[in-house]
C-alpha atoms as a PDB file:
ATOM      1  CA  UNK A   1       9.879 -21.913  35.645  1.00  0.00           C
ATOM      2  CA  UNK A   2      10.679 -19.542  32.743  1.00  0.00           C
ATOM      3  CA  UNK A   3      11.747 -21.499  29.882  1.00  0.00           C
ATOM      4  CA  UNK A   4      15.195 -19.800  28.005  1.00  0.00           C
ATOM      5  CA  UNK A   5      15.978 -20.602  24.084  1.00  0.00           C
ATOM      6  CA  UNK A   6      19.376 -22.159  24.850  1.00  0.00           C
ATOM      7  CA  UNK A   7      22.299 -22.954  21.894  1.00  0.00           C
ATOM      8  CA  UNK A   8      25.255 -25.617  21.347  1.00  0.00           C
ATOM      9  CA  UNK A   9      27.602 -26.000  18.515  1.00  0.00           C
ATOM     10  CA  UNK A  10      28.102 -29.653  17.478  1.00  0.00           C
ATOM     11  CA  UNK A  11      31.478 -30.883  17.107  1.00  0.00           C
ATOM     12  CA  UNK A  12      33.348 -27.905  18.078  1.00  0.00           C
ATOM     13  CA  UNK A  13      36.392 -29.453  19.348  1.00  0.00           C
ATOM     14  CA  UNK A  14      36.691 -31.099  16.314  1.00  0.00           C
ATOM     15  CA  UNK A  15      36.676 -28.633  13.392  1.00  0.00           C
ATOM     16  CA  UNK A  16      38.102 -29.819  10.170  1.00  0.00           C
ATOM     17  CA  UNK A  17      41.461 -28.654   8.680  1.00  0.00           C
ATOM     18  CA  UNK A  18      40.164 -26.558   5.844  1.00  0.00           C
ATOM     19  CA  UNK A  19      37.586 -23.312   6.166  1.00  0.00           C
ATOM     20  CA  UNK A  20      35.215 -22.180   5.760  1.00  0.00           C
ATOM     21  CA  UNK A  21      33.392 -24.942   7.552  1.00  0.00           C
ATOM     22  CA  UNK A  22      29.608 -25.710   8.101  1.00  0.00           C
ATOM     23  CA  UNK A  23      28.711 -26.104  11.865  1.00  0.00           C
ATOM     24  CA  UNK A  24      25.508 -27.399  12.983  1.00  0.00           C
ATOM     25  CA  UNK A  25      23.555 -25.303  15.662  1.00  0.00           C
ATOM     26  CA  UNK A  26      20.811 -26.598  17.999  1.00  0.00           C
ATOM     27  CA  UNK A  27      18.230 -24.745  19.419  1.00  0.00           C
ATOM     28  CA  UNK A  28      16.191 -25.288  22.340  1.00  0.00           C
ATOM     29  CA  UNK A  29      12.984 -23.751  22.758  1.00  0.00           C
ATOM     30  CA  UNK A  30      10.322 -25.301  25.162  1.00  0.00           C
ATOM     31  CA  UNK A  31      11.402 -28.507  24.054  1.00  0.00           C
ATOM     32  CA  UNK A  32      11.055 -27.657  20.779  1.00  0.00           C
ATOM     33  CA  UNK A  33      14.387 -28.309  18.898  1.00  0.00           C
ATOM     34  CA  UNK A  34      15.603 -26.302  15.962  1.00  0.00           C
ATOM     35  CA  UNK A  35      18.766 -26.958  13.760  1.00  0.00           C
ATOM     36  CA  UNK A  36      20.300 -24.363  11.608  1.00  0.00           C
ATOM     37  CA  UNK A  37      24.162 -24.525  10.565  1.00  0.00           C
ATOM     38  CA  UNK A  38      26.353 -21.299  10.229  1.00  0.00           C
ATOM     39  CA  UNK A  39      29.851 -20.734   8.434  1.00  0.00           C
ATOM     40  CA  UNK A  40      32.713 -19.859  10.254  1.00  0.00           C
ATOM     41  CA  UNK A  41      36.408 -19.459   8.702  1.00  0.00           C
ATOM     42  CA  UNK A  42      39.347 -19.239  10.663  1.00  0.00           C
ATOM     43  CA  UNK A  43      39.517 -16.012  11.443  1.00  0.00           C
ATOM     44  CA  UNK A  44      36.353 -15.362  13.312  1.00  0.00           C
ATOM     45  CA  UNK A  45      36.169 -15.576  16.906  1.00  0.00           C
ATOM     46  CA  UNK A  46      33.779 -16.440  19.233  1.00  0.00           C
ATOM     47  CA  UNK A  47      32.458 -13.134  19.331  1.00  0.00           C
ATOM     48  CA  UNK A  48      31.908 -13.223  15.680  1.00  0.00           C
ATOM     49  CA  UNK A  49      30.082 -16.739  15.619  1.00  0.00           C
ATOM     50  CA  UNK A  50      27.669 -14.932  18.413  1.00  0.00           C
ATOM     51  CA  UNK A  51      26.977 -12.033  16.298  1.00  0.00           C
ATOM     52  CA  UNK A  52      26.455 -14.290  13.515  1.00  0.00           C
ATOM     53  CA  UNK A  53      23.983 -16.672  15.522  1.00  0.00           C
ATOM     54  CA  UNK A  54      21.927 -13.196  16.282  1.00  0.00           C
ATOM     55  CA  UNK A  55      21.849 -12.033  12.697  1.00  0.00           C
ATOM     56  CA  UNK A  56      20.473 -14.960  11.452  1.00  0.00           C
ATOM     57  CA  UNK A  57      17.442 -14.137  14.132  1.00  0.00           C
ATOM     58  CA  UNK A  58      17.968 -17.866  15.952  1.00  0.00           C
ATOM     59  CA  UNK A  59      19.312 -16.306  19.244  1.00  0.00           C
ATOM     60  CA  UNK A  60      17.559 -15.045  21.874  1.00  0.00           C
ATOM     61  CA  UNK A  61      14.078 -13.226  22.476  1.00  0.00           C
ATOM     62  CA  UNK A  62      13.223 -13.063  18.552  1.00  0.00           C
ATOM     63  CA  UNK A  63      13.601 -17.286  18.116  1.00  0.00           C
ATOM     64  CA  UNK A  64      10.990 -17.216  21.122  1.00  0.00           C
ATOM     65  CA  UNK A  65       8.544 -15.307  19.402  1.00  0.00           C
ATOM     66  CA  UNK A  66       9.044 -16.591  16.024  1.00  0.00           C
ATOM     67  CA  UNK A  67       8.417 -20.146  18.105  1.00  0.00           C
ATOM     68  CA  UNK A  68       5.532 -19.203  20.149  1.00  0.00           C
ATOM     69  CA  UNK A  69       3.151 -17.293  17.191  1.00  0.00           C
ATOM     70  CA  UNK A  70       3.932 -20.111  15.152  1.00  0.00           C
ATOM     71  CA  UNK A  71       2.218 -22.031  17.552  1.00  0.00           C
ATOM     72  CA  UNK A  72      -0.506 -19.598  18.533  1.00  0.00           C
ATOM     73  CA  UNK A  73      -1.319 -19.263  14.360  1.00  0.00           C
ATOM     74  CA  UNK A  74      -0.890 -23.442  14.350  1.00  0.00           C
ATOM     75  CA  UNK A  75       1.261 -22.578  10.708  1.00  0.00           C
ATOM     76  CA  UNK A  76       4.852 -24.302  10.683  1.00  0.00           C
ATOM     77  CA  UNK A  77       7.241 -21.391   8.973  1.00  0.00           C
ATOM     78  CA  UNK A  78       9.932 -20.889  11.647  1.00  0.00           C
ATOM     79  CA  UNK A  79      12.089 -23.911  10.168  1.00  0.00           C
ATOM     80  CA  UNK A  80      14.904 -22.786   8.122  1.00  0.00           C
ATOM     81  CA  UNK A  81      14.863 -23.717   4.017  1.00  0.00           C
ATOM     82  CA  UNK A  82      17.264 -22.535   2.215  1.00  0.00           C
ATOM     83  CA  UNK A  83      15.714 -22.215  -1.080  1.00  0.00           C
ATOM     84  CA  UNK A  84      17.920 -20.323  -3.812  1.00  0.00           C
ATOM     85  CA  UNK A  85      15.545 -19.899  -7.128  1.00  0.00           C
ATOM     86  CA  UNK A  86      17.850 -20.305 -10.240  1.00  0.00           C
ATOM     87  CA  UNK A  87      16.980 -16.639 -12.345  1.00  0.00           C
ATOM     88  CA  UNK A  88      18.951 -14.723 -10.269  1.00  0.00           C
ATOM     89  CA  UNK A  89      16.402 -11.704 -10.421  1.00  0.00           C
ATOM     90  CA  UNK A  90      14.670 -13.603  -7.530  1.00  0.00           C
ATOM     91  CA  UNK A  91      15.995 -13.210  -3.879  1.00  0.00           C
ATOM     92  CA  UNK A  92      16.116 -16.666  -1.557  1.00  0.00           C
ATOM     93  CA  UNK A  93      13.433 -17.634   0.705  1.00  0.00           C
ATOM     94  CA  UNK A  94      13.407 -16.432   4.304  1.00  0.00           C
ATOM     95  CA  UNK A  95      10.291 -15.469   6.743  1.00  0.00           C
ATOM     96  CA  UNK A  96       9.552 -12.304   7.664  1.00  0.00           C
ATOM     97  CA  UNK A  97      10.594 -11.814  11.308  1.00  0.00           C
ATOM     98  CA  UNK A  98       7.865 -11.799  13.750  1.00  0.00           C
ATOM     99  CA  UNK A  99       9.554  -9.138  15.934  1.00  0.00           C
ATOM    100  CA  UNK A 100       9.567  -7.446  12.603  1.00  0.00           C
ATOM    101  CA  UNK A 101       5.865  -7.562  12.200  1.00  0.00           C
ATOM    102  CA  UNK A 102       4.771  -6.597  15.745  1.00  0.00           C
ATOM    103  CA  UNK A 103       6.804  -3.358  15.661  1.00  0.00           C
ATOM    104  CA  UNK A 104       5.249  -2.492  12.211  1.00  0.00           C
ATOM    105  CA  UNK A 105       1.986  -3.006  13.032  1.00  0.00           C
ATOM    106  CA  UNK A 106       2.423  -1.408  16.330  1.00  0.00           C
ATOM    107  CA  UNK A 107       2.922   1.705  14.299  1.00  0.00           C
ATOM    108  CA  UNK A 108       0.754   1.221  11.359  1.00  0.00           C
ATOM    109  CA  UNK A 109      -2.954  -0.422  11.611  1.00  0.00           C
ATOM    110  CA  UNK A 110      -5.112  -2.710   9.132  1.00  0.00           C
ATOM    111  CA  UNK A 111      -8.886  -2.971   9.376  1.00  0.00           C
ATOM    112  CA  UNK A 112     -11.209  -5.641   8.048  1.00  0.00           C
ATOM    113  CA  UNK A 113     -12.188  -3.676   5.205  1.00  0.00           C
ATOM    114  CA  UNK A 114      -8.408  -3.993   3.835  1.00  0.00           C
ATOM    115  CA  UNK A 115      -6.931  -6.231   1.120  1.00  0.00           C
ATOM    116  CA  UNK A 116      -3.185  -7.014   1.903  1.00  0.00           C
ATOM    117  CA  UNK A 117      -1.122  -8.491  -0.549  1.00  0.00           C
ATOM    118  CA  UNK A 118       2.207 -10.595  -0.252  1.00  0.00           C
ATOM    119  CA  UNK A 119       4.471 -10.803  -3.335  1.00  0.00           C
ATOM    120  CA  UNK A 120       6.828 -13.636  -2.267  1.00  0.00           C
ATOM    121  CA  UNK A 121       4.724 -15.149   0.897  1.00  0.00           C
ATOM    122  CA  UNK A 122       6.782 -18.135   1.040  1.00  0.00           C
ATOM    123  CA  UNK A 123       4.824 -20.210   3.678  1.00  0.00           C
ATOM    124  CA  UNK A 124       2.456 -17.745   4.280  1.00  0.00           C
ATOM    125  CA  UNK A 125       3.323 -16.422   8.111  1.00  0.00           C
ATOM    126  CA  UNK A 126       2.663 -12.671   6.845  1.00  0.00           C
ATOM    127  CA  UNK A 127      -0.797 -13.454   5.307  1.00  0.00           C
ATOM    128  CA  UNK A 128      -1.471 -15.223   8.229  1.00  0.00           C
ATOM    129  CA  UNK A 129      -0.634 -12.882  10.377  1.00  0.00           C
ATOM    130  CA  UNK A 130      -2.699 -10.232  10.083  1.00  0.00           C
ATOM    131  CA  UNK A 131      -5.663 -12.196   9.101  1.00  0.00           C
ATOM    132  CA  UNK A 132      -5.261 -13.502  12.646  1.00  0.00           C
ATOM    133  CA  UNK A 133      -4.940 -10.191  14.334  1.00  0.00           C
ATOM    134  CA  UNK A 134      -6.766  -7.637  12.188  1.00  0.00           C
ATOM    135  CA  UNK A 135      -9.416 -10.077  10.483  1.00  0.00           C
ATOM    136  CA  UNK A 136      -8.013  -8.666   6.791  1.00  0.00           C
ATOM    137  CA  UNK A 137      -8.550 -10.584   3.864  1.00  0.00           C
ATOM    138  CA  UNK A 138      -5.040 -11.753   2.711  1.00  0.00           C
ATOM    139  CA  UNK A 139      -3.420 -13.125  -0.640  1.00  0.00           C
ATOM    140  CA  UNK A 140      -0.045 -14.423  -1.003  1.00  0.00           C
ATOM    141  CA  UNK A 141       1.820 -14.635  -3.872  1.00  0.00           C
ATOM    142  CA  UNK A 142       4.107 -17.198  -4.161  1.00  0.00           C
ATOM    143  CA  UNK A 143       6.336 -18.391  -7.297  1.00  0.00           C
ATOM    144  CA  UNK A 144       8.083 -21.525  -5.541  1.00  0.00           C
ATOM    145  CA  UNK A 145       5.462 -24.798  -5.627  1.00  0.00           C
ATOM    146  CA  UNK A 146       7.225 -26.598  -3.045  1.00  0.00           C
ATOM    147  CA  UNK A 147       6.606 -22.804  -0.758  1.00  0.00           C
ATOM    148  CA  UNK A 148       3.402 -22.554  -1.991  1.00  0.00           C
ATOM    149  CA  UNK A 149       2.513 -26.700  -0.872  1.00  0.00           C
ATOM    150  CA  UNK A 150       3.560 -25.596   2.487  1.00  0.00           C
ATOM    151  CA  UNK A 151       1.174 -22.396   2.752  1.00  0.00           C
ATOM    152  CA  UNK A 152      -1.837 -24.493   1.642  1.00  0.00           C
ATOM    153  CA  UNK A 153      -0.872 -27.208   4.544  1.00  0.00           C
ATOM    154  CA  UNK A 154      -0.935 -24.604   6.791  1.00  0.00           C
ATOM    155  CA  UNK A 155      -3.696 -22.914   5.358  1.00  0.00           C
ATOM    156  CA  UNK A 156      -5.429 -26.275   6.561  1.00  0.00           C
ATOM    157  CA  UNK A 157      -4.249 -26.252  10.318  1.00  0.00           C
ATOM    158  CA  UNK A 158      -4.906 -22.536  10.615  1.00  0.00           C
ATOM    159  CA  UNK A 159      -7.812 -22.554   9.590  1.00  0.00           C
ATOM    160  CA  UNK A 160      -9.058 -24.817  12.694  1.00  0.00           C
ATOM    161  CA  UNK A 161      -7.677 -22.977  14.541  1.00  0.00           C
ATOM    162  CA  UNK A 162      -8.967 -19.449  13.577  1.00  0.00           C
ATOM    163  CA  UNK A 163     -12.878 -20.847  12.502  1.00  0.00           C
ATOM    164  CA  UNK A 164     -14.436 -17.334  13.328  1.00  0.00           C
ATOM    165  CA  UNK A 165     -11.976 -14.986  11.958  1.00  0.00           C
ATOM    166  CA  UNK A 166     -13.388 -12.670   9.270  1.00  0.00           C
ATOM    167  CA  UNK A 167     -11.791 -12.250   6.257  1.00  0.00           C
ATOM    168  CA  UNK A 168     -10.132 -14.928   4.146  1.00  0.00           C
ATOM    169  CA  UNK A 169      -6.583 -16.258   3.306  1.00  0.00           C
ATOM    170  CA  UNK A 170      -5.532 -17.284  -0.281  1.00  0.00           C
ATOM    171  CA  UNK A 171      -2.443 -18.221  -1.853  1.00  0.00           C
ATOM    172  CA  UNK A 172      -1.789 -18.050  -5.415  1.00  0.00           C
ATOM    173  CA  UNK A 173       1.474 -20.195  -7.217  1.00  0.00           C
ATOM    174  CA  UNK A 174       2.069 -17.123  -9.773  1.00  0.00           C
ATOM    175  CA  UNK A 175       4.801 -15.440 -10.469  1.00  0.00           C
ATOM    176  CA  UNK A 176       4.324 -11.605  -8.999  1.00  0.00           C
ATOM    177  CA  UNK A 177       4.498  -9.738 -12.485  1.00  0.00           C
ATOM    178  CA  UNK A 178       1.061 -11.681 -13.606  1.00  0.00           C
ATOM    179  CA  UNK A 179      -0.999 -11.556 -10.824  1.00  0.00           C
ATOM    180  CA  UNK A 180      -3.316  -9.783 -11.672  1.00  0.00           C
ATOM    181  CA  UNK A 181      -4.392  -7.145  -9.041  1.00  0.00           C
ATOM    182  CA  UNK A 182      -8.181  -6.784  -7.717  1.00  0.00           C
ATOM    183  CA  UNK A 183     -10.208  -3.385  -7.094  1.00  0.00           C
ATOM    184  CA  UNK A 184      -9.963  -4.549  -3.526  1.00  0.00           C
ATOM    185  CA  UNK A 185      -6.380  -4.832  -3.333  1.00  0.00           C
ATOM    186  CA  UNK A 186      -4.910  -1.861  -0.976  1.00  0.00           C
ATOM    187  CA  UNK A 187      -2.004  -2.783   0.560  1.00  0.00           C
ATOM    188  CA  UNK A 188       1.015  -4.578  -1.147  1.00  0.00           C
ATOM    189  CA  UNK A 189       3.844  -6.432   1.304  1.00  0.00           C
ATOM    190  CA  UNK A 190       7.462  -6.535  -0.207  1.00  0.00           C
ATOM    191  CA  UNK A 191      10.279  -8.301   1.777  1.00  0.00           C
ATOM    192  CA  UNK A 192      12.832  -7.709  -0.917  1.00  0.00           C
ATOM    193  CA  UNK A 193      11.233 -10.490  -3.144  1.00  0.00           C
ATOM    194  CA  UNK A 194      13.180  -9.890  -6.103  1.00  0.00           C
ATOM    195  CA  UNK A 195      14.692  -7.328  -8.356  1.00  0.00           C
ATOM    196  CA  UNK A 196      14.396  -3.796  -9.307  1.00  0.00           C
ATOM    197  CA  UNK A 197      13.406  -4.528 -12.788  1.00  0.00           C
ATOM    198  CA  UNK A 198      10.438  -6.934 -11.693  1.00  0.00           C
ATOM    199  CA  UNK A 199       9.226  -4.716  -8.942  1.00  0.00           C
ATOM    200  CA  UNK A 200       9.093  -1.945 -11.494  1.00  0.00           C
ATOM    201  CA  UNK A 201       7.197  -4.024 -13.408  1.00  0.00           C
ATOM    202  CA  UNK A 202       4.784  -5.077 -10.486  1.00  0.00           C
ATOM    203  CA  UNK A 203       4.659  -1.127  -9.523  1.00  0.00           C
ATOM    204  CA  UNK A 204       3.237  -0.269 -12.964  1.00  0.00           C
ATOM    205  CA  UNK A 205       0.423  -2.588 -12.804  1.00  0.00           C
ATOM    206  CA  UNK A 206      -0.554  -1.527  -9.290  1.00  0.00           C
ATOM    207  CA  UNK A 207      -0.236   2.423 -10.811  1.00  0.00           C
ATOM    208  CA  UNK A 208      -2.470   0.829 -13.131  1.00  0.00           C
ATOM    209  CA  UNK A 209      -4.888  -0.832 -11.142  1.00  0.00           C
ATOM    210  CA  UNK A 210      -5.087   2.960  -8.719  1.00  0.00           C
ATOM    211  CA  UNK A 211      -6.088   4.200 -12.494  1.00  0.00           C
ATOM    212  CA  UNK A 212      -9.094   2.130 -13.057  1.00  0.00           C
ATOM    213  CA  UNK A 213     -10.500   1.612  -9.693  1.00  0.00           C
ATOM    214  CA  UNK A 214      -9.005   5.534  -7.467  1.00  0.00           C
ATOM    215  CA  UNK A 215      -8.008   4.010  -3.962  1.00  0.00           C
ATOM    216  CA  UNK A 216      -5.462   4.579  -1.483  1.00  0.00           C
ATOM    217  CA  UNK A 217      -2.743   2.284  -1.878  1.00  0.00           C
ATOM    218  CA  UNK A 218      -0.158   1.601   0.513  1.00  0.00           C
ATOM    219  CA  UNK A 219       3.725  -0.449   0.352  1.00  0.00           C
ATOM    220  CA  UNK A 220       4.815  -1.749   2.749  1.00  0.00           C
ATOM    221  CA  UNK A 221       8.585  -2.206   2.472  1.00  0.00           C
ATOM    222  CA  UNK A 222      10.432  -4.486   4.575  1.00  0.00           C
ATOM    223  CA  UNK A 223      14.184  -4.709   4.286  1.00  0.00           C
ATOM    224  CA  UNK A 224      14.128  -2.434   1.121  1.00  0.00           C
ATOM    225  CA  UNK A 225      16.864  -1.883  -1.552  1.00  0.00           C
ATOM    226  CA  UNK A 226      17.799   1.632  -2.075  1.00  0.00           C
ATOM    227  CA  UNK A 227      16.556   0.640  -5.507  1.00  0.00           C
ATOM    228  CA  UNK A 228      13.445   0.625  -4.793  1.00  0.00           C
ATOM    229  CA  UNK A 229      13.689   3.112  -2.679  1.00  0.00           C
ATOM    230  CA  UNK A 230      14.450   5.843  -5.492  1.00  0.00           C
ATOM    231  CA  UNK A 231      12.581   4.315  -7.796  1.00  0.00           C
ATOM    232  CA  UNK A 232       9.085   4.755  -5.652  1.00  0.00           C
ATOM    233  CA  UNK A 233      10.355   8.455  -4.602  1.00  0.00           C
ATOM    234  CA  UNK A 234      11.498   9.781  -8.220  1.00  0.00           C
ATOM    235  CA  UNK A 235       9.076   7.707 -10.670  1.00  0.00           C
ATOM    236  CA  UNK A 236       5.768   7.289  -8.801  1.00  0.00           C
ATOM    237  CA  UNK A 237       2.971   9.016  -7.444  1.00  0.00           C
ATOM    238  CA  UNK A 238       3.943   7.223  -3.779  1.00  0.00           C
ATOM    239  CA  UNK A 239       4.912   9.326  -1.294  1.00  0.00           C
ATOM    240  CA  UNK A 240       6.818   7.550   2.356  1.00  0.00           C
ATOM    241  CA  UNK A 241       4.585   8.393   5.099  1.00  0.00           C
ATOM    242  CA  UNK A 242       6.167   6.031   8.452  1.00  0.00           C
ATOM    243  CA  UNK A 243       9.682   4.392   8.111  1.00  0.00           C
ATOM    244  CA  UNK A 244      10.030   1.932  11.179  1.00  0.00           C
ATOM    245  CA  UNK A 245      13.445   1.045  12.512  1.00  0.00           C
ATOM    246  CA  UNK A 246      13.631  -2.249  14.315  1.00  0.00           C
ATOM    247  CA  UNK A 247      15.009  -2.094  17.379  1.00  0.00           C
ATOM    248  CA  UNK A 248      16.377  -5.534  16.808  1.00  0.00           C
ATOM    249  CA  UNK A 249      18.227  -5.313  14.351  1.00  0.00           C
ATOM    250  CA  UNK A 250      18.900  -1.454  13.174  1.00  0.00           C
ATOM    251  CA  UNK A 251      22.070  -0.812  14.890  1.00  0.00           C
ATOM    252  CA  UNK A 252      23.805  -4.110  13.506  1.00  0.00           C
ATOM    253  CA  UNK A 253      22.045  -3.239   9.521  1.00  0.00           C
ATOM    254  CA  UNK A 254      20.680  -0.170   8.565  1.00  0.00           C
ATOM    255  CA  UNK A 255      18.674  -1.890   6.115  1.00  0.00           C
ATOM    256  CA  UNK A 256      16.396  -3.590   8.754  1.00  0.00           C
ATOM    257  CA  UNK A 257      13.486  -1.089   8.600  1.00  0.00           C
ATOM    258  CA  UNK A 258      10.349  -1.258   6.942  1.00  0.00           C
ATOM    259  CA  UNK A 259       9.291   1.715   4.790  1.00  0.00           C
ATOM    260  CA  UNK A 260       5.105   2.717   4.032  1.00  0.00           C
ATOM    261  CA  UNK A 261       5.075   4.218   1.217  1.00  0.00           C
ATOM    262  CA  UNK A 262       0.931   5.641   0.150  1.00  0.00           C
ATOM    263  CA  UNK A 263      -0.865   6.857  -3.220  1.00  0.00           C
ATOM    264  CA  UNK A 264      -3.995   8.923  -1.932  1.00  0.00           C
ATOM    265  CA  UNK A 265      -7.081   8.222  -3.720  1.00  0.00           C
ATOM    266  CA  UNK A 266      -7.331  11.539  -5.842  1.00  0.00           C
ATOM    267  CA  UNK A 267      -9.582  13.909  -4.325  1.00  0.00           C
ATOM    268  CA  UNK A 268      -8.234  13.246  -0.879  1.00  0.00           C
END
């Protein structure tokens, strides 16, 4: 029998005088069980608590596959932590979706020969990801050392499980302006890591790095702020090239796309 992800709220009947309120959700997903909690105030309805429960990608279809490639990739980053870093030029923690990933690389392909970079990994599913299922070298780049403790433990468990993949996985625990960019490195991930002021500073030293060693470069742009969106079309050499709108999520946000934006090697 077809397993369903299934949902509760705790202590319903029960809500306390005051709102907003906290309410603890669990989810049930081949008896694996996942808790997340939501805020509701007293004017939202059911309806709205629903919606809410999609947004936060726990309901339905996309918990299942966030669940199941977790498993397949033997990594552990479907768990929700809420990690909110104290210079507010930095942007809090959250995975990219899988759903997310399948539809972008459904459109857009990687090779062995590529280098794909992750400026805010976070536990690493991205890097993962497409080590797994295009055998690309991957690096993430991640500032947070508890984040970056988790991507080396699954680093460990992946890598039993995916012995005779080529291509490598590293993680560096470096903040994204100094990394400092290899000849190799041709495609740079962004899920809205952190501000426009940082990613203009990251931009320049990729613009830099095209200088010194002529590649193609690509961004990919998940989730993007029209910051950087005008910054990369007006100040850069970067040109948009795809722009994928999820069919999860784009009717309810018209910010869940991703954007690939490309510098051609010159002479191409």
């Amino acid at each position: 029998m077809k397993k369903e992800a299934s949902w509760r709220l705790l202590n319903c009947k029960a809500l306390p005088v005051h709102f907003p309120v906290s309410v603890a959700v669990n989810i049930y997903v081949d008896n694996g069980k996942f808790q997340r909690n939501i805020d509701i105030s007293r004017e939202d309805s059911v309806s709205l608590v629903i919606c809410r429960l999609w947004n936060k990608k726990i309901f339905g279809s996309c918990l299942m596959i966030d669940y199941k490639l977790d498993k397949l990739l033997s990594i552990k980053t479907t768990e929700e932590q809420r990690i909110f870093p104290a210079d507010p030029h930095y942007n809090p923690y959250e995975p990219t979706p899988y759903a997310a990933l399948e539809q972008l690389f459904s459109r857009y392909k990687l090779t062995a020969g590529d280098c794909l970079v992750d400026m805010g990994c976070g536990k690493g599913r991205v890097p993962f990801y497409v080590n797994y299922f295009f055998h690309t070298t991957s690096i993430g780049i991640e500032m947070n050392p508890a984040l970056y403790e988790d991507a080396l433990k699954n680093k460990v468990s992946y890598s039993k499980k995916a012995r005779r993949r080529r291509g490598s996985v590293e993680f560096q625990c470096v903040l994204a302006q100094e990394y400092q960019i290899q000849s190799w490195d041709n495609v740079f991930f962004f899920f809205n890591p952190f501000s426009i002021q940082i990613f203009m500073t990251v931009l320049q030293h990729i613009l830099k790095s095209g200088e010194m060693y002529p590649r193609t470069i690509d961004l990919i742009l998940y989730y993007p702020s029209n910051e950087y969106v005008y910054y990369l079309s007006n100040h850069t050499q970067f040109k948009l090239i795809e722009e994928v709108q999820l069919d999860y999520y784009h009717e309810r946000n018209d910010h869940e796309r991703i954007l690939i934006f490309r510098m051609e090697r010159e002479g191409n």
